[in-house]
Protein backbone atom coordinates (compact mmCIF):
# COMPACT_ATOMS: atom_id res chain seq x y z
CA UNK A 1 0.00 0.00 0.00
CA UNK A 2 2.79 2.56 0.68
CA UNK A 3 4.02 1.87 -2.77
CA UNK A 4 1.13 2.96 -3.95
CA UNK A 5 0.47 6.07 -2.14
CA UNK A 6 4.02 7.10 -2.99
CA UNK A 7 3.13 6.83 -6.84
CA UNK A 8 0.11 9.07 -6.45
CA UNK A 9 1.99 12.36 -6.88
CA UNK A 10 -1.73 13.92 -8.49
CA UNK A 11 -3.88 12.78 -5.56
CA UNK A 12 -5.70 10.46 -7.11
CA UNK A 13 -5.61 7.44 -5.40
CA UNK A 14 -7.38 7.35 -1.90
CA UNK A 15 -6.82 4.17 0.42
CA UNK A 16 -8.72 3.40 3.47
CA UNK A 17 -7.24 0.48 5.37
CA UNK A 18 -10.01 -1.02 8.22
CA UNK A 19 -8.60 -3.67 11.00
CA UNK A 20 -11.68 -5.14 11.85
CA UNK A 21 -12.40 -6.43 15.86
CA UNK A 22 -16.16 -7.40 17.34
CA UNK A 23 -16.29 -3.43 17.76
CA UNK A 24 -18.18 -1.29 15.41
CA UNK A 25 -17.28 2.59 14.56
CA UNK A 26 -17.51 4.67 17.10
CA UNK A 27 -17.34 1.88 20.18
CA UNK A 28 -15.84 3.64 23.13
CA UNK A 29 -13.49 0.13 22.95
CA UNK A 30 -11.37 1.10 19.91
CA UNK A 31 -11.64 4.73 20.89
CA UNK A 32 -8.47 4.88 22.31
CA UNK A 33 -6.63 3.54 19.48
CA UNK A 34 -8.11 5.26 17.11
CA UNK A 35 -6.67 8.91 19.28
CA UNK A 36 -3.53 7.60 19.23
CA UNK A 37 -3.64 6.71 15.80
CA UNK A 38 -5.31 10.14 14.30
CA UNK A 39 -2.44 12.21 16.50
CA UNK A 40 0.10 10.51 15.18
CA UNK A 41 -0.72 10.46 11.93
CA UNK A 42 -1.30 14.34 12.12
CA UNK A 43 1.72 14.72 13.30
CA UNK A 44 4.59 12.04 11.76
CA UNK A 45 1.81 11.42 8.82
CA UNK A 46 2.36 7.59 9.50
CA UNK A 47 -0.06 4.97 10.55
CA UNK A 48 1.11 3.45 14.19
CA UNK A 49 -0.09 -0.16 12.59
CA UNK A 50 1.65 -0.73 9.30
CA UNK A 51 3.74 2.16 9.36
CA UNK A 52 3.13 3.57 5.91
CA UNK A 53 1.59 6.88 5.05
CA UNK A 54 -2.43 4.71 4.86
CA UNK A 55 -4.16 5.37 8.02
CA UNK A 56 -5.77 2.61 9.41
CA UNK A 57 -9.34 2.54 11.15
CA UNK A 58 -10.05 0.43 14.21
CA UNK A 59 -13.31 -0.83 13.55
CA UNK A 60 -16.14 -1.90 11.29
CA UNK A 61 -17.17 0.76 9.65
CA UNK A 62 -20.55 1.81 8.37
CA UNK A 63 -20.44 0.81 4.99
CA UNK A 64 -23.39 3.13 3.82
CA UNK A 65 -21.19 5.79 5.27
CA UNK A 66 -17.85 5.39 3.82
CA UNK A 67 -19.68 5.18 0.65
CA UNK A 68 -21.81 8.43 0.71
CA UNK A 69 -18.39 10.34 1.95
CA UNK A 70 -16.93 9.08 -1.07
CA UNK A 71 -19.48 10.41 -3.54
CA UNK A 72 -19.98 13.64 -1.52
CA UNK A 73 -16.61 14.10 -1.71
CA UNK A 74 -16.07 12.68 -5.87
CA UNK A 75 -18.91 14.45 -7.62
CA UNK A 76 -19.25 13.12 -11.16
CA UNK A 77 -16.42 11.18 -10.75
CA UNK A 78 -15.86 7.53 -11.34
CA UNK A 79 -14.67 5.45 -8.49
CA UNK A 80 -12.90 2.19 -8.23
CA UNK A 81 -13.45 -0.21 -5.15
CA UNK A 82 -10.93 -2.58 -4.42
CA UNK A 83 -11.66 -5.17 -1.92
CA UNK A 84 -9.77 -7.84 -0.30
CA UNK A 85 -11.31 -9.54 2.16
CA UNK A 86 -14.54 -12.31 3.69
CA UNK A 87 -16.77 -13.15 0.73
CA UNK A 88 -19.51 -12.67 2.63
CA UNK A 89 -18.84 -8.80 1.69
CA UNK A 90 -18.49 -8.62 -0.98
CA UNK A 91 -22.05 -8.82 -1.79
CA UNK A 92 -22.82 -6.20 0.44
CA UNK A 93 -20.18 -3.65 -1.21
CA UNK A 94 -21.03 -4.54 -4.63
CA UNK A 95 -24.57 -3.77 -3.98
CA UNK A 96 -23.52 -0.29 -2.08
CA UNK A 97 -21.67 0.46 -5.64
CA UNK A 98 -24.18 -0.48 -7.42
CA UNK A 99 -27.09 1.64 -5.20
CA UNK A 100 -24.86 4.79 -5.12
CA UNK A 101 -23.64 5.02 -8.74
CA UNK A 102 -27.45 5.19 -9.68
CA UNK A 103 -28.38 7.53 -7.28
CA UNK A 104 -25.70 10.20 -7.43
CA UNK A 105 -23.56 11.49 -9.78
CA UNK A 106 -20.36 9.36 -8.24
CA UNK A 107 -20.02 6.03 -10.65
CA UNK A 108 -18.34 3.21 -8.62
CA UNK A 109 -16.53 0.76 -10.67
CA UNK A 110 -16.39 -2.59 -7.83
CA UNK A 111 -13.85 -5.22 -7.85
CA UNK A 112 -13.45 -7.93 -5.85
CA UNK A 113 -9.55 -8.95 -5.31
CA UNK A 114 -7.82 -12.00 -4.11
CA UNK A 115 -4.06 -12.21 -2.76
């Protein structure tokens, strides 16, 4: 991943790295780590976990939510999601892609990745 961000000298490329627990966003349980992690990525702009320049979230986050930031934030843009992780997912995130490219202006491109 920090290979990647380093290519990305125009900004285009956004990464969002989530370390899953039993907690969802915003549980006073990851709370703490996810402090320590914002201030010292504001600070050394390095994530405490994997130490690259992708900040890493410590929880499950609101998919519905991480979507509409993206197409709030990527008007009439298209969007590719990358995801690597429990197949039973990807459905979910595929239909979240799906749901938001037809109702705003964002077109999500979804792709389903295996390492």
């Amino acid at each position: 991943m920090n290979e990647v961000a380093e290519m990305d000298h125009d900004h285009v490329i956004e990464l969002h790295n989530y370390c899953t627990s039993v907690y969802e966003e915003g549980d006073a349980r990851s709370a703490l780590i996810t402090m320590l992690q914002s201030l010292n990525h504001a600070k050394n702009g390095v994530d405490v976990v994997s130490g690259t320049r992708v900040k890493s979230h410590f929880a499950k986050p609101n998919w519905r939510s991480v979507y509409k930031h993206i197409a709030v934030n990527h008007n009439n843009a298209r969007v590719g999601v990358f995801y690597c992780g429990a197949p039973a997912l990807t459905k979910v995130l595929s239909q979240l892609a799906s749901d938001f490219s037809h109702k705003t202006s964002t077109k999500f491109d979804f792709h389903k990745e295996n390492f």
